[in-house]
PDB file of N, CA and C in Angstrom:
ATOM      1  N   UNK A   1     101.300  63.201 265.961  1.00  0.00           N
ATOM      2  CA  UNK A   1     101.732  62.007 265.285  1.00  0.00           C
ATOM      3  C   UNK A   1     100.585  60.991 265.184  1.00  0.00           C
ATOM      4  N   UNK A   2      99.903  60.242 266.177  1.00  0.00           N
ATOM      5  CA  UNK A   2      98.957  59.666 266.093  1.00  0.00           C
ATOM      6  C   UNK A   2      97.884  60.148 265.363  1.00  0.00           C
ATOM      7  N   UNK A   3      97.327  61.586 264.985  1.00  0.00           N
ATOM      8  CA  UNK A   3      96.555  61.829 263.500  1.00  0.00           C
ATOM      9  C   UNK A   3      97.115  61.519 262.633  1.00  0.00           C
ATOM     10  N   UNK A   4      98.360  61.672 262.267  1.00  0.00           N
ATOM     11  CA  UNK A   4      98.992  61.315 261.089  1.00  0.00           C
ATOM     12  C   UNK A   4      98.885  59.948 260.766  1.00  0.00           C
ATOM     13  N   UNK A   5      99.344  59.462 261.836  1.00  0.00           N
ATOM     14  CA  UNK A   5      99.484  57.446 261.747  1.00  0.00           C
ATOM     15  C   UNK A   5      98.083  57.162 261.032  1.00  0.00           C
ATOM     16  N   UNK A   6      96.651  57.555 261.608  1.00  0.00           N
ATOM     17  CA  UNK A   6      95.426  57.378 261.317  1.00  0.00           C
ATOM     18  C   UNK A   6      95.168  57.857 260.084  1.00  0.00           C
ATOM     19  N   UNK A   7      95.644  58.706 259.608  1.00  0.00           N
ATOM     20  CA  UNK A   7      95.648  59.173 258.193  1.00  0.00           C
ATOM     21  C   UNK A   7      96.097  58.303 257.386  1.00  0.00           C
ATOM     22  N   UNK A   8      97.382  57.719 258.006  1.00  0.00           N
ATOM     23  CA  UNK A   8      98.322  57.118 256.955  1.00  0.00           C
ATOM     24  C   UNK A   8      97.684  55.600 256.538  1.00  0.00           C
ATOM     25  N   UNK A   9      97.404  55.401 257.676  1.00  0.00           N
ATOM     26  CA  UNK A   9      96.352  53.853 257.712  1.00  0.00           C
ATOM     27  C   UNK A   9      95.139  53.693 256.881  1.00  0.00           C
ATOM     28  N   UNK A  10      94.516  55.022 256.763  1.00  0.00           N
ATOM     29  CA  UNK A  10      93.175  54.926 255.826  1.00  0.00           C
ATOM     30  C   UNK A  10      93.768  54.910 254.575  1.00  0.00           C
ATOM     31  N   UNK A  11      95.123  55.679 254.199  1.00  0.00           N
ATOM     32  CA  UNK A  11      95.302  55.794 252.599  1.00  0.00           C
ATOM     33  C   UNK A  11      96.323  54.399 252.596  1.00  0.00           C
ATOM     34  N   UNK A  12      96.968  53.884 253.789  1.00  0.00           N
ATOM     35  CA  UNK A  12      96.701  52.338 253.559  1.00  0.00           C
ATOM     36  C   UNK A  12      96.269  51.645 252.734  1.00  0.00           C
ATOM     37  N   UNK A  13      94.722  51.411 253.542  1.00  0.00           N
ATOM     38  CA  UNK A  13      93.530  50.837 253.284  1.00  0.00           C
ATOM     39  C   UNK A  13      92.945  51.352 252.072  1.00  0.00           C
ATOM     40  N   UNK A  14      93.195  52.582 251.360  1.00  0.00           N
ATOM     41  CA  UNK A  14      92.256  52.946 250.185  1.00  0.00           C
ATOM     42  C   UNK A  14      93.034  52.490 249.531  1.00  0.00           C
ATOM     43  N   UNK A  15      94.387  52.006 249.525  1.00  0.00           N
ATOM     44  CA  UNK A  15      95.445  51.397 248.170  1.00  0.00           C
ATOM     45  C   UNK A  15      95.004  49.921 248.172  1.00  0.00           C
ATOM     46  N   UNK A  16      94.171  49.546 249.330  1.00  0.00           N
ATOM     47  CA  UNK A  16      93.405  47.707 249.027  1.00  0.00           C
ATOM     48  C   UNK A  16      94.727  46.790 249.458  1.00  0.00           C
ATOM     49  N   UNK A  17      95.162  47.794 250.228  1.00  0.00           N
ATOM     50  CA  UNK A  17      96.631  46.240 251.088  1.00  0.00           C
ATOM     51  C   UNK A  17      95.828  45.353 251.911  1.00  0.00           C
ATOM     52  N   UNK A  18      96.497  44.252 251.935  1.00  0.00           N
ATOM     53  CA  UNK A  18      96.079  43.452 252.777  1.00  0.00           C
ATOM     54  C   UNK A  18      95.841  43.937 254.646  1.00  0.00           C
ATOM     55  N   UNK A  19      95.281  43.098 255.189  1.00  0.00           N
ATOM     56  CA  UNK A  19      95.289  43.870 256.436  1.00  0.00           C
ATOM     57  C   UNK A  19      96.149  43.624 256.889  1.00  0.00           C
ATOM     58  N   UNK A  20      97.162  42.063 256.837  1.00  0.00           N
ATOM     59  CA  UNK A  20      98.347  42.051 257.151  1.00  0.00           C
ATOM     60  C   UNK A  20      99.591  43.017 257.147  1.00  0.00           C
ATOM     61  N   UNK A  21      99.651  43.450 255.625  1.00  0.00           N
ATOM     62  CA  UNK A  21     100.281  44.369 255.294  1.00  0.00           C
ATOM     63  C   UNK A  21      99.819  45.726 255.983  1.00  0.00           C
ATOM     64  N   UNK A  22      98.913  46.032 256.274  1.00  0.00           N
ATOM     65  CA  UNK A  22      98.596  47.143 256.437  1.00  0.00           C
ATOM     66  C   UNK A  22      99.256  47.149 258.013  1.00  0.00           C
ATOM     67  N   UNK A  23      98.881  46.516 258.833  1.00  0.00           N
ATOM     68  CA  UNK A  23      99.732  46.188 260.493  1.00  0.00           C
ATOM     69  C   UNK A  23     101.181  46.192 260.512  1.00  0.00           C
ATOM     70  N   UNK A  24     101.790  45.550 259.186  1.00  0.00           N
ATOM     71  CA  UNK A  24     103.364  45.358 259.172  1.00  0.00           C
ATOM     72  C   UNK A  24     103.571  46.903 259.229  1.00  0.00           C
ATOM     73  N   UNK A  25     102.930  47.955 258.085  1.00  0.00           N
ATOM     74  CA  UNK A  25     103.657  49.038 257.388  1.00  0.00           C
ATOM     75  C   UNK A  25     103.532  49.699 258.791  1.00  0.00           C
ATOM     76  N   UNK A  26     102.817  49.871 259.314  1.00  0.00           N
ATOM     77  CA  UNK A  26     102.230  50.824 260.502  1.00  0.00           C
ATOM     78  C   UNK A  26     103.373  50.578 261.690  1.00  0.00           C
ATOM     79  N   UNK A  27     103.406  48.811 262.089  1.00  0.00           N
ATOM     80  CA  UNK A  27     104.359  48.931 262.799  1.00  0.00           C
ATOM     81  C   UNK A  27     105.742  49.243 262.983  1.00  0.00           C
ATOM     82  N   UNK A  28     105.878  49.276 261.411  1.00  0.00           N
ATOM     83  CA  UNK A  28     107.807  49.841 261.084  1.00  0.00           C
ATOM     84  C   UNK A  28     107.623  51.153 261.036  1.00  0.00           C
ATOM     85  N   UNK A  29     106.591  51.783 260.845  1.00  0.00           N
ATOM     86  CA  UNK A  29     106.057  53.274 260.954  1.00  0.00           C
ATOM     87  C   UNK A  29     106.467  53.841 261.926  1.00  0.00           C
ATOM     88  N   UNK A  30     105.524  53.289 263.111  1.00  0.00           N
ATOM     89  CA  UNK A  30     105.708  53.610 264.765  1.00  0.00           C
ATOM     90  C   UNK A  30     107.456  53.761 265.205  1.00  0.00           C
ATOM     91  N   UNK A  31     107.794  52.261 265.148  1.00  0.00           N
ATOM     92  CA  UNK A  31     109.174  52.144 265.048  1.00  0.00           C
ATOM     93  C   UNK A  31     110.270  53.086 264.963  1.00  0.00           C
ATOM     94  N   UNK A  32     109.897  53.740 263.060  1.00  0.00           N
ATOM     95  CA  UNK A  32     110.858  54.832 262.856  1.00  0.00           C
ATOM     96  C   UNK A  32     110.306  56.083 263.395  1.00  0.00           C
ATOM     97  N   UNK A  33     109.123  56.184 263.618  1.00  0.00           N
ATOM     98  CA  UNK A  33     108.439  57.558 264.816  1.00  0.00           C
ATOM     99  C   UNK A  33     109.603  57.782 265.602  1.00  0.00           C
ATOM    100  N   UNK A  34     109.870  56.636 266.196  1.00  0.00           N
ATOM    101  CA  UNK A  34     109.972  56.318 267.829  1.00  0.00           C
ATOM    102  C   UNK A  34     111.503  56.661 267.437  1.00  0.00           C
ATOM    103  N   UNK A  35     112.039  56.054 266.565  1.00  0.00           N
ATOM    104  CA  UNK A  35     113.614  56.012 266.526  1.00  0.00           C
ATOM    105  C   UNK A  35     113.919  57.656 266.243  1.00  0.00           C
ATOM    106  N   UNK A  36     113.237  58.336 265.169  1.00  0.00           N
ATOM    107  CA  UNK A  36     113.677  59.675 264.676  1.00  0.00           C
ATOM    108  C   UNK A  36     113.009  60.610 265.813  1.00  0.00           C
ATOM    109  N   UNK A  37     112.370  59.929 267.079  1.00  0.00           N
ATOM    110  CA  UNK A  37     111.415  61.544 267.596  1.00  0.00           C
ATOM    111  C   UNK A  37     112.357  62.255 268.062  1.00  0.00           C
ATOM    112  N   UNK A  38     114.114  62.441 268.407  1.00  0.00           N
ATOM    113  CA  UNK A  38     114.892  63.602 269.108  1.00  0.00           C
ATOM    114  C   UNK A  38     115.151  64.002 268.111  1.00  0.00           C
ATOM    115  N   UNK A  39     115.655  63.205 267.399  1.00  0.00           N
ATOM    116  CA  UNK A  39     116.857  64.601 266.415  1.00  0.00           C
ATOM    117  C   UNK A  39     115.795  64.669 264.730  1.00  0.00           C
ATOM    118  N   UNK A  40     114.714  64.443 265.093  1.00  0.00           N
ATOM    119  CA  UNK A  40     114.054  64.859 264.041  1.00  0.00           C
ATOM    120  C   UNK A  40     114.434  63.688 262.467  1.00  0.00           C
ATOM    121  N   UNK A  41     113.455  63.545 261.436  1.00  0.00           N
ATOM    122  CA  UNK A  41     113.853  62.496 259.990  1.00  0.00           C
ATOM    123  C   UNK A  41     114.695  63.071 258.973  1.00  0.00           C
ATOM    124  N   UNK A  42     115.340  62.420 258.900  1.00  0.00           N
ATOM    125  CA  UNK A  42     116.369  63.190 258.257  1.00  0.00           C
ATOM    126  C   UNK A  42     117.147  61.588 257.347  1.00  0.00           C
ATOM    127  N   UNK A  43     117.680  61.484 256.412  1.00  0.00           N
ATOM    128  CA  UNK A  43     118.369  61.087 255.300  1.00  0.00           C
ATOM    129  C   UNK A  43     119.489  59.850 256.333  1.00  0.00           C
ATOM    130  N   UNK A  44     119.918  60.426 257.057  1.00  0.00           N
ATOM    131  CA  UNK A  44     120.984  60.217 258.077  1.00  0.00           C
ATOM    132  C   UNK A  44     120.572  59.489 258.941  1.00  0.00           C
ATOM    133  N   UNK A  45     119.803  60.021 259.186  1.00  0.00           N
ATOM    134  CA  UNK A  45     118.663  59.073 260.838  1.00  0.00           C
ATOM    135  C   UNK A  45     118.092  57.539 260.207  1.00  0.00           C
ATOM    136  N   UNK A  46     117.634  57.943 258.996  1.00  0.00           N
ATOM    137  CA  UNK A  46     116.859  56.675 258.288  1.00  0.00           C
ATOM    138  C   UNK A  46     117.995  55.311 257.936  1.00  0.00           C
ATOM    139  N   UNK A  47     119.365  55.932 257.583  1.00  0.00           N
ATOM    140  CA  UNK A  47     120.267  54.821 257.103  1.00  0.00           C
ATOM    141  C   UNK A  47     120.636  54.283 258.257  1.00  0.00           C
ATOM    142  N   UNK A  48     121.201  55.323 260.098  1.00  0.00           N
ATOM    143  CA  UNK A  48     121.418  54.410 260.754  1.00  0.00           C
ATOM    144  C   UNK A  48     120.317  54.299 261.493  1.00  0.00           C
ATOM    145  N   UNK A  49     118.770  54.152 261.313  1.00  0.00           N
ATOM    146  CA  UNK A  49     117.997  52.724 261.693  1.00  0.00           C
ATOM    147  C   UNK A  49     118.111  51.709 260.914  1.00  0.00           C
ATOM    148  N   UNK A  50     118.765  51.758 259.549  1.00  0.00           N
ATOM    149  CA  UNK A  50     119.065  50.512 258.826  1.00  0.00           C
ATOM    150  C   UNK A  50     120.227  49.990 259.136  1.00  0.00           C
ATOM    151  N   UNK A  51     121.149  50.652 259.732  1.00  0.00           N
ATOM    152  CA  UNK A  51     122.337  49.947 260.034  1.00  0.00           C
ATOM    153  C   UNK A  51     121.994  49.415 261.415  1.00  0.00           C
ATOM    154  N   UNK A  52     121.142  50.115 262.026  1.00  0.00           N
ATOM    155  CA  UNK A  52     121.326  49.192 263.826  1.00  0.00           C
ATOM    156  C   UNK A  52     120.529  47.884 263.441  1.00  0.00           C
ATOM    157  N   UNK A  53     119.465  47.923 262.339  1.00  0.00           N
ATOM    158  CA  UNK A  53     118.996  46.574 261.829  1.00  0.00           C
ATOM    159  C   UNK A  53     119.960  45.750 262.076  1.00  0.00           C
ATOM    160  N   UNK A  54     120.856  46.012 260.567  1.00  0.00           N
ATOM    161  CA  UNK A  54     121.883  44.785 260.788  1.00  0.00           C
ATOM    162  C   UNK A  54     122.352  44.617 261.788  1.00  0.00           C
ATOM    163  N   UNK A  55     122.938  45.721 262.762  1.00  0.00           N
ATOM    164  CA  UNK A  55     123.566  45.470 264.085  1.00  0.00           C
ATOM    165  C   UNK A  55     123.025  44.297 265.154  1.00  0.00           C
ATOM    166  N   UNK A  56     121.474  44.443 264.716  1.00  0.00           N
ATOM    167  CA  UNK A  56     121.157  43.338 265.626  1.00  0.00           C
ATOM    168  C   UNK A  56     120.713  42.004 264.988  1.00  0.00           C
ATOM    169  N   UNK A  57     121.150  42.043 263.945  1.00  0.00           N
ATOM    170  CA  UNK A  57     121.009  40.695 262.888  1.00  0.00           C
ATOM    171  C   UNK A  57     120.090  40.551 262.860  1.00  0.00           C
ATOM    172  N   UNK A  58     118.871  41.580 262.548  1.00  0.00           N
ATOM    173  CA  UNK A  58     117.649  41.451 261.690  1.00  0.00           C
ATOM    174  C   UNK A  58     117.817  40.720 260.491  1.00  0.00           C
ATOM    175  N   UNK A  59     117.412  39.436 259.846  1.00  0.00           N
ATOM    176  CA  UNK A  59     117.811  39.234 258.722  1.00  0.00           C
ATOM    177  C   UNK A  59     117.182  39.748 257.429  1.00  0.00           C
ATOM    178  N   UNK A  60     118.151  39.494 256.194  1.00  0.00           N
ATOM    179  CA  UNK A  60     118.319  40.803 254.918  1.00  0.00           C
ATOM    180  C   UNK A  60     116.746  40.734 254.605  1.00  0.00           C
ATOM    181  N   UNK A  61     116.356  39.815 254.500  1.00  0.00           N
ATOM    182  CA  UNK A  61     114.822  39.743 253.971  1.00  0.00           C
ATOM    183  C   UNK A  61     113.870  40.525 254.958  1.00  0.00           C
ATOM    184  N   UNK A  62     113.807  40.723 256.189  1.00  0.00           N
ATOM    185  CA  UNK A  62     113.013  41.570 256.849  1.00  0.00           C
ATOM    186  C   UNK A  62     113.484  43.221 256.918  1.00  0.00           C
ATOM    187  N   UNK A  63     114.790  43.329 256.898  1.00  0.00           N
ATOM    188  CA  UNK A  63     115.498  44.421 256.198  1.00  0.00           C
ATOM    189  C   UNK A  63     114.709  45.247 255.311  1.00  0.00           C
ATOM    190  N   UNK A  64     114.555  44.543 254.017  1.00  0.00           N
ATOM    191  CA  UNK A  64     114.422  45.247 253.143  1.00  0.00           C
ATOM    192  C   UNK A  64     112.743  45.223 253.360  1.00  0.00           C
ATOM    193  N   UNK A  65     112.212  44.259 253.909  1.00  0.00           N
ATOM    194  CA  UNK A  65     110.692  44.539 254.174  1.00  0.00           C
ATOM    195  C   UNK A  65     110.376  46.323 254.679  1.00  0.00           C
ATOM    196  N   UNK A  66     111.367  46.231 255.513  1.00  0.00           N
ATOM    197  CA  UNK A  66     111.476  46.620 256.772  1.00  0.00           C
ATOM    198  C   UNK A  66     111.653  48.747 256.043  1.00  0.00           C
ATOM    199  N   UNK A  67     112.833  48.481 255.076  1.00  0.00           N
ATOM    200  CA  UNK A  67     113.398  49.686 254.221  1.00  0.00           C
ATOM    201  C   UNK A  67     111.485  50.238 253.346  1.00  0.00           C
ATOM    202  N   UNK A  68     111.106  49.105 252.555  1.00  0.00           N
ATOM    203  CA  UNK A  68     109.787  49.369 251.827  1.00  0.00           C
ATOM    204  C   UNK A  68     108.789  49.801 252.243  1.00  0.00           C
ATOM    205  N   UNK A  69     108.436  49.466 253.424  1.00  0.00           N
ATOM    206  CA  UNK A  69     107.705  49.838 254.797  1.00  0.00           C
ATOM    207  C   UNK A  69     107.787  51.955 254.863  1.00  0.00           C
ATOM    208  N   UNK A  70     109.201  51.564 255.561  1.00  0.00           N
ATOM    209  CA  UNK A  70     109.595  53.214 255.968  1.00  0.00           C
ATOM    210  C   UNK A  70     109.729  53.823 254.445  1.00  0.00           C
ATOM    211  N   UNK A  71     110.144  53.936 253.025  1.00  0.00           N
ATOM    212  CA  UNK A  71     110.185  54.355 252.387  1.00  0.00           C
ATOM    213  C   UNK A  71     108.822  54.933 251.830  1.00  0.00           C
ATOM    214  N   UNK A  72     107.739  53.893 252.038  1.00  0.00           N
ATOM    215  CA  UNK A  72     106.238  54.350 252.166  1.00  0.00           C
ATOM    216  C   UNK A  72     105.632  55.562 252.717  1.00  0.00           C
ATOM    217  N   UNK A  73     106.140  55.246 254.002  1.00  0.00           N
ATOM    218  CA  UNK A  73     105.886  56.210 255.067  1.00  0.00           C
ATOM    219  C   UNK A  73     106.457  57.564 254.901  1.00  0.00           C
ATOM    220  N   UNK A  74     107.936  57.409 254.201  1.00  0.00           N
ATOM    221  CA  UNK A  74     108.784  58.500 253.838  1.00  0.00           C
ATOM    222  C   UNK A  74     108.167  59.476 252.852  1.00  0.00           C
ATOM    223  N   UNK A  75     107.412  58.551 252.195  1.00  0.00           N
ATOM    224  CA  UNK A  75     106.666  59.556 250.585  1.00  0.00           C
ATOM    225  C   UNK A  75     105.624  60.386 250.874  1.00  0.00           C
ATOM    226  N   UNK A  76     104.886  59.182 251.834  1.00  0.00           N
ATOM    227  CA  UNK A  76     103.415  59.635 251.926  1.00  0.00           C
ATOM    228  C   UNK A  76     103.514  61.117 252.967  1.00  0.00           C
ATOM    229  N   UNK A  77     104.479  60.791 253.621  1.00  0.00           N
ATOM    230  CA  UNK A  77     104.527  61.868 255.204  1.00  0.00           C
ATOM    231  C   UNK A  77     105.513  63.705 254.490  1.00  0.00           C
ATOM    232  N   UNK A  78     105.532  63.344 253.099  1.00  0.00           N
ATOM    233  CA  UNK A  78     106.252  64.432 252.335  1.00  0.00           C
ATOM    234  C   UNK A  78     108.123  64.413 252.230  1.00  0.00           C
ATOM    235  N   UNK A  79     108.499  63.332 253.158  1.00  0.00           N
ATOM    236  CA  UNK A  79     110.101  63.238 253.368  1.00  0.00           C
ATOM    237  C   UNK A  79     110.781  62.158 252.220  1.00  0.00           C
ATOM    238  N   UNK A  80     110.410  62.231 250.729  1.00  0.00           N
ATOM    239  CA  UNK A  80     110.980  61.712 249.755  1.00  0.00           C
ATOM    240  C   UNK A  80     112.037  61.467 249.819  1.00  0.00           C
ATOM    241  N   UNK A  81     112.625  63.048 250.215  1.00  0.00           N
ATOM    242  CA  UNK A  81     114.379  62.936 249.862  1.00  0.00           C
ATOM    243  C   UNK A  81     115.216  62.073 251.144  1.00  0.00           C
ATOM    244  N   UNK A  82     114.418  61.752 252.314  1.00  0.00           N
ATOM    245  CA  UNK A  82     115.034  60.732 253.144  1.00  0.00           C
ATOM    246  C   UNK A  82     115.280  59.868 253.086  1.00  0.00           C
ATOM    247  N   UNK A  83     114.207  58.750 251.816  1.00  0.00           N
ATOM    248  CA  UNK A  83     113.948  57.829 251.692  1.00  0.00           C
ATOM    249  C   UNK A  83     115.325  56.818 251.146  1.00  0.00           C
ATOM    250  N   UNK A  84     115.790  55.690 251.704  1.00  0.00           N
ATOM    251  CA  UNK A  84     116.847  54.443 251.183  1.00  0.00           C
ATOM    252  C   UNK A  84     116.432  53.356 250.049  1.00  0.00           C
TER     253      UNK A  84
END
């Protein structure tokens, strides 16, 4: 996983994101690593890390930061069809 993350960070950086942006995407990255590492990424897994969002009253605007982020991650890492 951590080659991958490093991978994912340079093609980051070759799309010219900010570095801000580039720290946000990475850390919702890690995040959904961390949330999907037992039962594997899957379609299912991705909606309820969006639902425990709301559960903990993440508000809607970091939400959807939050969805754009992992949907990134979803494309680039080959898991399209997971993506919300």
């Amino acid at each position: 996983m951590e080659n991958t993350l490093k991978n994912y960070a340079a093609y980051l950086e070759e799309q010219e994101l900010a570095e801000g942006t580039v720290d946000i995407y990475l850390r919702y990255t890690n995040q959904i690593e961390q949330y999907t590492a037992e039962k594997g990424i899957s379609k299912k897994m991705i909606l309820a890390y969006k639902e425990s969002l709301r559960k903990r009253r993440v508000a809607p605007a970091t939400v959807n930061l939050i969805v754009i982020a992992v949907n990134k991650y979803l494309k680039y890492a080959g898991y399209r069809e997971c993506t919300v």
